[in-house]
N, C-alpha and C. Protein backbone atom coordinates (compact mmCIF):
# COMPACT_ATOMS: atom_id res chain seq x y z
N UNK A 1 19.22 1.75 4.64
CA UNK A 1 19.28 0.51 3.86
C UNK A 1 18.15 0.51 2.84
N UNK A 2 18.04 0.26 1.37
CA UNK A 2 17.30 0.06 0.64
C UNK A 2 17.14 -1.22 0.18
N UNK A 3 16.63 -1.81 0.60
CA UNK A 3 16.27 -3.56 0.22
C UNK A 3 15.86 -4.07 -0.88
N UNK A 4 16.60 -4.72 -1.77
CA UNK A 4 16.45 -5.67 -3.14
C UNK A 4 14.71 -5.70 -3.26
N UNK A 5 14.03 -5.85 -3.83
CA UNK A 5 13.05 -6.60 -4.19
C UNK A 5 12.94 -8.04 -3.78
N UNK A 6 14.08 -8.39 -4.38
CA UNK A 6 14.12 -10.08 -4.14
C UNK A 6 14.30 -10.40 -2.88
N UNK A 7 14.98 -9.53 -2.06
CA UNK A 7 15.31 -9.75 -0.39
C UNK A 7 14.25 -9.94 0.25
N UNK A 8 13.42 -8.30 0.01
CA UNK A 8 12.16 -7.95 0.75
C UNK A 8 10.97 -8.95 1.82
N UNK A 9 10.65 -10.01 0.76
CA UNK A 9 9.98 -10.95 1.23
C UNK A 9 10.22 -11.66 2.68
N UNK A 10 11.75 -11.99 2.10
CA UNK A 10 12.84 -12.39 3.55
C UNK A 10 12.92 -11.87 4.56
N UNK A 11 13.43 -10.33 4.39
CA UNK A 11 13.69 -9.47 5.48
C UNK A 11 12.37 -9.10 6.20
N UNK A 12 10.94 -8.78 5.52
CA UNK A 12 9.84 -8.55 6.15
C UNK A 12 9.27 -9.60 7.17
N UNK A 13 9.55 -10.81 6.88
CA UNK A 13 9.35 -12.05 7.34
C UNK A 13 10.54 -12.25 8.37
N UNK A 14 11.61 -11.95 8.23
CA UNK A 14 12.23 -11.78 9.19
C UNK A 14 12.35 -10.97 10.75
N UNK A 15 11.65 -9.91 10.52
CA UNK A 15 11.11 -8.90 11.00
C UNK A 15 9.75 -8.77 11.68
N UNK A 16 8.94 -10.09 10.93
CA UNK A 16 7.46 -9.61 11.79
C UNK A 16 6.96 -10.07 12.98
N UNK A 17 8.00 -10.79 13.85
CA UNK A 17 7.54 -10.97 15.10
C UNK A 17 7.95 -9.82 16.11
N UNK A 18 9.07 -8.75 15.21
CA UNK A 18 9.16 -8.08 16.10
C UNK A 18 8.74 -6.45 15.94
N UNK A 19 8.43 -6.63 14.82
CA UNK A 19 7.61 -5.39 14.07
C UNK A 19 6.27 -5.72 14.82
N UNK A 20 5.89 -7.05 14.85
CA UNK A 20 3.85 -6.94 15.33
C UNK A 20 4.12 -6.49 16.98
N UNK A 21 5.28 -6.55 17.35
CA UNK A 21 5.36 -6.11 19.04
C UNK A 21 5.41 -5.16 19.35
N UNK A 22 6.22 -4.20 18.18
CA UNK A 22 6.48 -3.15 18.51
C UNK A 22 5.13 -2.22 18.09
N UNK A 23 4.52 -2.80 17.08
CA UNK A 23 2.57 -2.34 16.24
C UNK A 23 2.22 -2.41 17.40
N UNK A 24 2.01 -3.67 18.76
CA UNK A 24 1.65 -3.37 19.96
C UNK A 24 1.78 -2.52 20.54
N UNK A 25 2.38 -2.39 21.27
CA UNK A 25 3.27 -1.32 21.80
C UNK A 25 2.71 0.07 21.69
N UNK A 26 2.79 0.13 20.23
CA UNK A 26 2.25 1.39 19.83
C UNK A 26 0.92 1.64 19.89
N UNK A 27 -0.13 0.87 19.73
CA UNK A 27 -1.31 0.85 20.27
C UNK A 27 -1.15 1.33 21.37
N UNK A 28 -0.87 0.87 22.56
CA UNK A 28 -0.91 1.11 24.07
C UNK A 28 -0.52 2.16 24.18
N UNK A 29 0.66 2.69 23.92
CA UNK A 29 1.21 3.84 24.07
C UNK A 29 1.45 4.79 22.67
N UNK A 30 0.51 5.36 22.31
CA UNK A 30 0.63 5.85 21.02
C UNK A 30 0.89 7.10 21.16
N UNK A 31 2.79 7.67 20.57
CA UNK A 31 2.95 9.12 20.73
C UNK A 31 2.32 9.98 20.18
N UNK A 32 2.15 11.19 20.85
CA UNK A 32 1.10 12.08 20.47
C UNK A 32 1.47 12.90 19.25
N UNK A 33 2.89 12.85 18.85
CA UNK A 33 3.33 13.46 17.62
C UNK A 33 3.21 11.94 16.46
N UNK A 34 2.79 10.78 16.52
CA UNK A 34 3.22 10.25 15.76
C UNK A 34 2.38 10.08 14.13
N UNK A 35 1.04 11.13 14.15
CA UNK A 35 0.95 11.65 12.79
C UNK A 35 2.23 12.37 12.18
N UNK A 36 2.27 13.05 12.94
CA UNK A 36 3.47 14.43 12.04
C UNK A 36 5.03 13.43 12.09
N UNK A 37 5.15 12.42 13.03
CA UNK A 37 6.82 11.43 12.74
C UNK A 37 6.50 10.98 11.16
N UNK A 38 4.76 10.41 11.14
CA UNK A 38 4.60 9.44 10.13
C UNK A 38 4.77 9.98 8.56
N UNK A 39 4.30 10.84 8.77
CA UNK A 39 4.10 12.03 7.78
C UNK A 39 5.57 12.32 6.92
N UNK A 40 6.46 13.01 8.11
CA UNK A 40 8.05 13.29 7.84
C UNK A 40 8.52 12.21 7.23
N UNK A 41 8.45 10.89 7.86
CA UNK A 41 9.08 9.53 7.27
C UNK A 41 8.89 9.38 6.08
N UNK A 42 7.24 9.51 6.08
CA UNK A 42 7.04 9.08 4.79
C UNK A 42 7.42 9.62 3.15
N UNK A 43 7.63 11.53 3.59
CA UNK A 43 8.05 12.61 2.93
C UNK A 43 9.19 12.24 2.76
N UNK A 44 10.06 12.09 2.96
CA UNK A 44 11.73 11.55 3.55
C UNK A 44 11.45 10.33 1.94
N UNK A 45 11.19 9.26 2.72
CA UNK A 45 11.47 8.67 1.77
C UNK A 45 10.37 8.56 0.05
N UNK A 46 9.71 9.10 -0.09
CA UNK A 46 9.34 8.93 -1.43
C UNK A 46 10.03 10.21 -2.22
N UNK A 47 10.77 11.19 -1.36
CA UNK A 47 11.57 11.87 -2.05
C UNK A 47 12.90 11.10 -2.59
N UNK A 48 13.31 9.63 -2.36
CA UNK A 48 13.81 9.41 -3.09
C UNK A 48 13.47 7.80 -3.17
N UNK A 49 12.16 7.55 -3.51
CA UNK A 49 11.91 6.33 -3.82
C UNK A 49 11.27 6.56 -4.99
N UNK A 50 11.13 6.28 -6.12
CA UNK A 50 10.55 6.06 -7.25
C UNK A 50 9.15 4.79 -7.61
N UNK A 51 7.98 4.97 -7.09
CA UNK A 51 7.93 3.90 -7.13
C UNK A 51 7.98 2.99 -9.22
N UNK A 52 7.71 3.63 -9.65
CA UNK A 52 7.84 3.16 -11.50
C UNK A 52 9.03 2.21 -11.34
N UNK A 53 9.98 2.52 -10.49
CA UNK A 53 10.83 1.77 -10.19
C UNK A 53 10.89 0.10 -9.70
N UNK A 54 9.73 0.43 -9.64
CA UNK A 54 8.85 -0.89 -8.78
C UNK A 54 8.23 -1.93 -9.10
N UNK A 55 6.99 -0.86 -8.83
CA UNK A 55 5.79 -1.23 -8.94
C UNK A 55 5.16 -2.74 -8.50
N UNK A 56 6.01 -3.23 -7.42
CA UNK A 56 5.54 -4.83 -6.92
C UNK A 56 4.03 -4.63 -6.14
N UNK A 57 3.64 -3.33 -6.24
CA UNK A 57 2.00 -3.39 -5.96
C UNK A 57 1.22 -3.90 -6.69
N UNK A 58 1.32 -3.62 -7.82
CA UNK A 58 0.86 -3.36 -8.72
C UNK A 58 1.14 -5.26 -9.76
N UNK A 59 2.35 -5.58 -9.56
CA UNK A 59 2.41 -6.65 -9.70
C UNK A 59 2.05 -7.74 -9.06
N UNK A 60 1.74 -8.14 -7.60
CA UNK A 60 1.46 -8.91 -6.65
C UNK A 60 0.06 -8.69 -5.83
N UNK A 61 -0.41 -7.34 -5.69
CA UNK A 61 -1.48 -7.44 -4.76
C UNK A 61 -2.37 -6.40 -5.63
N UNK A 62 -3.62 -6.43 -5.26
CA UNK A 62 -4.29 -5.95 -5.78
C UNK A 62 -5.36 -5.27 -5.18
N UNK A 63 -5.85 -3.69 -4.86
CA UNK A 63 -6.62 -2.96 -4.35
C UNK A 63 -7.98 -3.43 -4.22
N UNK A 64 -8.46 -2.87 -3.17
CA UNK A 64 -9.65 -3.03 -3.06
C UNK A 64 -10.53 -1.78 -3.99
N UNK A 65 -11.75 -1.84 -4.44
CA UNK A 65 -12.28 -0.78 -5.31
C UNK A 65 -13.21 -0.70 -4.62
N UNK A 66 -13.71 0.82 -3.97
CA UNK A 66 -15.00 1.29 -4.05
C UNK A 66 -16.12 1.26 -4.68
N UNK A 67 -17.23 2.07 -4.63
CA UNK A 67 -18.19 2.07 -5.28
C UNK A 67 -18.22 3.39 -6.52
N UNK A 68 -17.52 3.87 -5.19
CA UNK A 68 -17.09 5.16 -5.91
C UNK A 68 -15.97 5.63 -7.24
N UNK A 69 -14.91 4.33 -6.58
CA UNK A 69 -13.54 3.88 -7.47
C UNK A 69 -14.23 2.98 -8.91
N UNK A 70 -15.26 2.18 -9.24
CA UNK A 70 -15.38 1.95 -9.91
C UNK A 70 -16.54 2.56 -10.69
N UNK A 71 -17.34 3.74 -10.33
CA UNK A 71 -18.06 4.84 -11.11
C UNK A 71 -16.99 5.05 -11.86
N UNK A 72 -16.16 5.91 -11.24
CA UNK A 72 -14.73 7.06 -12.09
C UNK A 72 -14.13 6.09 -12.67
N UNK A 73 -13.74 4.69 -12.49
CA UNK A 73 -12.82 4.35 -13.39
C UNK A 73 -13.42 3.71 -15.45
N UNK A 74 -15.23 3.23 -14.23
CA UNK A 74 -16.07 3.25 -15.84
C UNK A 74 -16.04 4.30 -16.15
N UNK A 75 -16.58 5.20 -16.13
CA UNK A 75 -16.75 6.68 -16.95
C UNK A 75 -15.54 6.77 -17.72
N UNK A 76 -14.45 7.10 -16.84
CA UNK A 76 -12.83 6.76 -17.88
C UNK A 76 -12.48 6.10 -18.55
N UNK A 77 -12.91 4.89 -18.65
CA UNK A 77 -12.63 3.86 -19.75
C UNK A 77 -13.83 3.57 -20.66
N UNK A 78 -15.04 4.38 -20.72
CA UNK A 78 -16.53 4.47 -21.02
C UNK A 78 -17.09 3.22 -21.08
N UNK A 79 -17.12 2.64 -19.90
CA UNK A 79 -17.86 1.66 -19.87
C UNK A 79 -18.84 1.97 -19.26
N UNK A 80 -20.21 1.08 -18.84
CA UNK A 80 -20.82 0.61 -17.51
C UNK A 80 -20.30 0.17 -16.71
N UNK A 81 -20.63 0.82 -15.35
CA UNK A 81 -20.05 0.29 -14.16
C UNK A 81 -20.10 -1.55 -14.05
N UNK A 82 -21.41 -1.72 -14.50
CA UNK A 82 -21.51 -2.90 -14.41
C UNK A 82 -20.24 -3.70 -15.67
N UNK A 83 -20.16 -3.46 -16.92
CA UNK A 83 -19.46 -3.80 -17.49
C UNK A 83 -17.87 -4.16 -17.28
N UNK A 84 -17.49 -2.97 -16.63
CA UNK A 84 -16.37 -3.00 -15.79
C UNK A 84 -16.36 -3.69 -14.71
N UNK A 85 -17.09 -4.23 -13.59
CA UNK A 85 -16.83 -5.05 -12.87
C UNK A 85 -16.70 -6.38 -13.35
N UNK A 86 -17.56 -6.69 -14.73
CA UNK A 86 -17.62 -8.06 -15.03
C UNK A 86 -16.12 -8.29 -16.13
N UNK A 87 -15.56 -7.57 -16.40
CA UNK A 87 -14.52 -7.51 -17.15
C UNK A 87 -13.24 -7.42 -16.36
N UNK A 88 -13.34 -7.25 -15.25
CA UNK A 88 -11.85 -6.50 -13.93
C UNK A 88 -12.24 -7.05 -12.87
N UNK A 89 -12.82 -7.19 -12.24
CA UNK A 89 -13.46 -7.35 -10.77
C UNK A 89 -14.24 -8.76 -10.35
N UNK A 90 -14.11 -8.75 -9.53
CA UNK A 90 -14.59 -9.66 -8.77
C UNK A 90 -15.03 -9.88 -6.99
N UNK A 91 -15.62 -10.35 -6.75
CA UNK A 91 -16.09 -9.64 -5.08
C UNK A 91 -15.14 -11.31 -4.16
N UNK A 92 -14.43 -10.87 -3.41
CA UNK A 92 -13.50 -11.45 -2.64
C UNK A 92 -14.41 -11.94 -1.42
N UNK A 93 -13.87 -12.85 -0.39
CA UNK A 93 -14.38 -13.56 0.83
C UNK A 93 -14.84 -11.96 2.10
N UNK A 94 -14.59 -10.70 1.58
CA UNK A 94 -14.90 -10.18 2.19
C UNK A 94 -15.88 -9.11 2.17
N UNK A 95 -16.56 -9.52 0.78
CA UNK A 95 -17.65 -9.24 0.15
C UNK A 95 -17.23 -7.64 -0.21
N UNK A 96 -15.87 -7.34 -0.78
CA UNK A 96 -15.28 -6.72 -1.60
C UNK A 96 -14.63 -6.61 -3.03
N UNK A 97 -15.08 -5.78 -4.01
CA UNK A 97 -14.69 -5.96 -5.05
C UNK A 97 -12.78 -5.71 -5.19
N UNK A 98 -12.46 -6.77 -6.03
CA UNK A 98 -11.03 -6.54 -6.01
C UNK A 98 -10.83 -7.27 -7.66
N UNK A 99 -9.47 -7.08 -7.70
CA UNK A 99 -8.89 -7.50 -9.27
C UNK A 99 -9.26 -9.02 -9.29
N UNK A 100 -9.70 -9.85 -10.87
CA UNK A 100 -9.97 -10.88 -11.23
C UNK A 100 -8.46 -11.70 -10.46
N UNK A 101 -7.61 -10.73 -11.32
CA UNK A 101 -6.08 -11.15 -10.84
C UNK A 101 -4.88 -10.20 -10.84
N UNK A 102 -4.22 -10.64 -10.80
CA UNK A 102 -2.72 -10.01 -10.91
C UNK A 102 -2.10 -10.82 -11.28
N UNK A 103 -0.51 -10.01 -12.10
CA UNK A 103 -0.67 -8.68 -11.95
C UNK A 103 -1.97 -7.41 -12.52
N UNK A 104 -1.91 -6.03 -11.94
CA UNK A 104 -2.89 -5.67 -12.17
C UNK A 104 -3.04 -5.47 -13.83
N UNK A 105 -4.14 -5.22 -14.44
CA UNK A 105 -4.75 -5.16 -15.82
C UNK A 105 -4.11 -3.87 -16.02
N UNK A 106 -3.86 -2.95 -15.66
CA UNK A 106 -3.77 -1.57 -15.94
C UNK A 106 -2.25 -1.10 -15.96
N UNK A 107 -1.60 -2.05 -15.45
CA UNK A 107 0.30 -1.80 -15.16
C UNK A 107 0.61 -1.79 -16.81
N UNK A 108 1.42 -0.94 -17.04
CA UNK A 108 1.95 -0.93 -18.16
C UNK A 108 3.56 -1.65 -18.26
N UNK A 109 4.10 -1.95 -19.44
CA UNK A 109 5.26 -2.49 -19.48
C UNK A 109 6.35 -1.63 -18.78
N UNK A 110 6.25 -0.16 -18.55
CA UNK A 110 7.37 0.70 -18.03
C UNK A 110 6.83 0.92 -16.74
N UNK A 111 6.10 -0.10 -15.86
CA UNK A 111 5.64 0.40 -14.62
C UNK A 111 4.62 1.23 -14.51
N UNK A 112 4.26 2.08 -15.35
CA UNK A 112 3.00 2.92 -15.42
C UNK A 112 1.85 2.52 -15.06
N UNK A 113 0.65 3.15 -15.14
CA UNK A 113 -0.61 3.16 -14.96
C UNK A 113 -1.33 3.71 -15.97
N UNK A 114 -2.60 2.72 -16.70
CA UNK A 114 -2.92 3.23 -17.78
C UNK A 114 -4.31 4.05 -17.46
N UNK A 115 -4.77 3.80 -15.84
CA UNK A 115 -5.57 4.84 -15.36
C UNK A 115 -5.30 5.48 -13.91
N UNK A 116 -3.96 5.94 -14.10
CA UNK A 116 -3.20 6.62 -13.28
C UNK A 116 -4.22 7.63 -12.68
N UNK A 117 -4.66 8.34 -13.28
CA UNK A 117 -5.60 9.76 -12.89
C UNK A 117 -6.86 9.32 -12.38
N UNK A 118 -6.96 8.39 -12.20
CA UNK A 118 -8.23 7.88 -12.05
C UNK A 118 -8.45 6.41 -11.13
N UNK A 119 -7.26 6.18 -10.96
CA UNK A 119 -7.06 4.79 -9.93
C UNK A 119 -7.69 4.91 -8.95
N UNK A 120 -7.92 3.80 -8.20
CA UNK A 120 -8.46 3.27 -6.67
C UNK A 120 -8.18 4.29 -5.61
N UNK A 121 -8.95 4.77 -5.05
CA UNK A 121 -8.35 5.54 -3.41
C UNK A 121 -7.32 4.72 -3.06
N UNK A 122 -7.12 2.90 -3.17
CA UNK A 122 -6.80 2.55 -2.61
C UNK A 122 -4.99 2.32 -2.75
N UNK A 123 -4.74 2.42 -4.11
CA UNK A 123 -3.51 2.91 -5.06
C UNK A 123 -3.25 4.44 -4.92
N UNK A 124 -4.37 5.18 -5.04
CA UNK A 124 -3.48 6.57 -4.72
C UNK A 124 -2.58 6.53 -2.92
N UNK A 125 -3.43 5.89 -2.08
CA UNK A 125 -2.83 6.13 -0.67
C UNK A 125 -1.97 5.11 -0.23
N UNK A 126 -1.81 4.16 -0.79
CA UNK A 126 -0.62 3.30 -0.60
C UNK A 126 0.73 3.69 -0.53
N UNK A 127 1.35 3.40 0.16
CA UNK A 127 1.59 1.93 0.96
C UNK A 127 0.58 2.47 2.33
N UNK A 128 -0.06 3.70 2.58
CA UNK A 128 -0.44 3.59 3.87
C UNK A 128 0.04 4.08 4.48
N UNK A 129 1.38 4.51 4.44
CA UNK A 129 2.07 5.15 6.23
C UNK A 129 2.38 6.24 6.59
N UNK A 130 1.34 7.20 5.43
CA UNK A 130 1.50 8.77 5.79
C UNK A 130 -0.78 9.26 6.35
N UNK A 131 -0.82 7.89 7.02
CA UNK A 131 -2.44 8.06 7.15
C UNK A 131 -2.24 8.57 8.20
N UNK A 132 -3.38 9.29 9.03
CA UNK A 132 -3.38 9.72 10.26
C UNK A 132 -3.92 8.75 10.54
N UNK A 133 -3.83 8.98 12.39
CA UNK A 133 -4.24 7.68 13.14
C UNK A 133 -3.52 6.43 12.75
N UNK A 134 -2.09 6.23 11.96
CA UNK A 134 -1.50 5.36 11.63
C UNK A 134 -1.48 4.11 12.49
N UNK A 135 -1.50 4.40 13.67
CA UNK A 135 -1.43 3.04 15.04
C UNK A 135 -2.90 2.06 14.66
N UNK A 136 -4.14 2.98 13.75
CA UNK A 136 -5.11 1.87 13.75
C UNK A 136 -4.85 0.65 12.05
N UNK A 137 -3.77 0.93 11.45
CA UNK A 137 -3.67 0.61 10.43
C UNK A 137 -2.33 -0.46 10.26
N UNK A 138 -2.35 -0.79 11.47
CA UNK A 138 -0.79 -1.38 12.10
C UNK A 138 -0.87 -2.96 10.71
N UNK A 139 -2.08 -3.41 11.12
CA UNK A 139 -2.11 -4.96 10.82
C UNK A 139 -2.04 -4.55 8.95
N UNK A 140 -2.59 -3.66 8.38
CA UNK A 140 -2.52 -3.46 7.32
C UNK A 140 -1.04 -3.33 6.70
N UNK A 141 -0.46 -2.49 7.53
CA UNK A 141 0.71 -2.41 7.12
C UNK A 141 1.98 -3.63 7.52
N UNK A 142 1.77 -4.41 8.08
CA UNK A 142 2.35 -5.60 8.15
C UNK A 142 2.03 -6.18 6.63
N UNK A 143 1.35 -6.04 6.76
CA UNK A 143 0.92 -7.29 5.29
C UNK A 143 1.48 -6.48 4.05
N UNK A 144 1.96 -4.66 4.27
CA UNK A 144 2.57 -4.15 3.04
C UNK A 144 3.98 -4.45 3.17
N UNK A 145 4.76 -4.82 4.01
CA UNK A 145 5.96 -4.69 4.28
C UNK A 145 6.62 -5.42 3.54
N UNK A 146 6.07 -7.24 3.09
CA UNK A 146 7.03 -7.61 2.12
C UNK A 146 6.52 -7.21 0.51
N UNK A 147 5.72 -6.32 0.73
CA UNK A 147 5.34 -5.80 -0.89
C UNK A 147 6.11 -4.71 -1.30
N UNK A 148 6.35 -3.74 -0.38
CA UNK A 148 6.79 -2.50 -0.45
C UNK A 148 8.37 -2.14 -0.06
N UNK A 149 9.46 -1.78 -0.74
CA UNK A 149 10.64 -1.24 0.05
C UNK A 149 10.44 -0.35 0.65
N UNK A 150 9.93 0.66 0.21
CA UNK A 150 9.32 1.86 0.81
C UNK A 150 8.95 1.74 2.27
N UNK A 151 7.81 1.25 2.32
CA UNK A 151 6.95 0.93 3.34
C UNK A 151 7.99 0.24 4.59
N UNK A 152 8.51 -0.78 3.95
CA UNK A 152 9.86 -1.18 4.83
C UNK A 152 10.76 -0.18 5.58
N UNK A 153 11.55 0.81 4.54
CA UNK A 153 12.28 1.54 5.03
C UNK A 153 11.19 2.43 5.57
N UNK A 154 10.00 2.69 5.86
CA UNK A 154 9.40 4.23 6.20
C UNK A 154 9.78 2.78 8.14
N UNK A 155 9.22 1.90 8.38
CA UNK A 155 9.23 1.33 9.57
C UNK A 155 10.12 1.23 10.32
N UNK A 156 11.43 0.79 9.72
CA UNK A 156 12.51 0.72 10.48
C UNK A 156 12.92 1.92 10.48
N UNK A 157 12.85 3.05 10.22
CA UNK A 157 13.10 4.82 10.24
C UNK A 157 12.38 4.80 11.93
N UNK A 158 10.96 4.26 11.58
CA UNK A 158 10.05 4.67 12.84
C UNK A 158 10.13 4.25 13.74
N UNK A 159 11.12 2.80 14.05
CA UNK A 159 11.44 2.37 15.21
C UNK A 159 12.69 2.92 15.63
N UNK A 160 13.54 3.59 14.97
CA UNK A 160 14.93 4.52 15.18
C UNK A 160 14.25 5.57 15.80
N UNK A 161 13.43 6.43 15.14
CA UNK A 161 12.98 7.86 15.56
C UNK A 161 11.60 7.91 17.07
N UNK A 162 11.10 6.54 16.90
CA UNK A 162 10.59 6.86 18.27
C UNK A 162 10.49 4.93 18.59
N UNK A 163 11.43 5.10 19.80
CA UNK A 163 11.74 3.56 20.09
C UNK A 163 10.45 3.63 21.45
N UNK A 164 10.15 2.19 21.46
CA UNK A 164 9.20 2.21 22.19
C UNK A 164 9.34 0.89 23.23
């Protein structure tokens, strides 16, 4: 099943009392192959997910930035680090720098990225569900599920391929 955009919200929300049981679950009993399931899933589907196709990351939520993520992204855009935070950034309730707003500053009109090569750790590894140790990243990925189709379909794959 590949889920609308417009659905997504619905169906994730539909889903998360029994998606956070089964995130349980998996804590407790976490299969010992389930890097290499997560991995396959995730291979599986971005071979035919596009995200440009998308891009509701990029439109709705917005990365967290390093210290490190915002060295490389001043240097790339030749600013000061400092300049760049006061122009993009802002430090959130969790005493993390994140976007002023969204959508993000950098999305281009065709879905692109105008510092693609140089984006956030936190944009290159998204949606998240090809991390190792995936079972400690459960609650994170709840909160990607109505952002992401992807991320959606990589879950319900993972409750087919190892039911718990």
């Amino acid at each position: 099943m590949k889920p609308q955009l417009n659905e997504l919200e619905k169906l994730a929300k539909d889903k998360h009392i029994e998606n956070k049981k089964y995130f349980d679950k998996l804590k407790k009993r976490t299969p010992k192959n389930l890097d290499y399931v997560m991995q396959d899933l995730h291979d599986t589907e971005f071979k035919k997910t596009n995200c440009l196709d998308c891009a509701n990351c990029c439109k709705t939520t917005g990365p967290l930035f390093t210290d490190a993520d915002v060295e490389r992204i001043a240097k790339y855009l030749k600013q000061k680090p400092q300049q760049f935070i006061e122009q993009y950034l802002r430090i959130d309730e969790d005493k993390d720098y994140v976007l002023q707003s969204v959508p993000c500053n950098f999305l281009d009109s065709d879905n692109s990225c105008f510092i693609y090569d140089v984006r956030p750790k936190a944009c290159r590894e998204f949606p998240h569900t090809d991390r190792k140790k995936f079972q400690q990243i459960t609650d994170l990925t709840l909160k990607n599920l109505p952002v992401c189709p992807a991320a959606y379909n990589i879950i319900e794959e993972m409750k087919k391929k190892l039911p718990l």
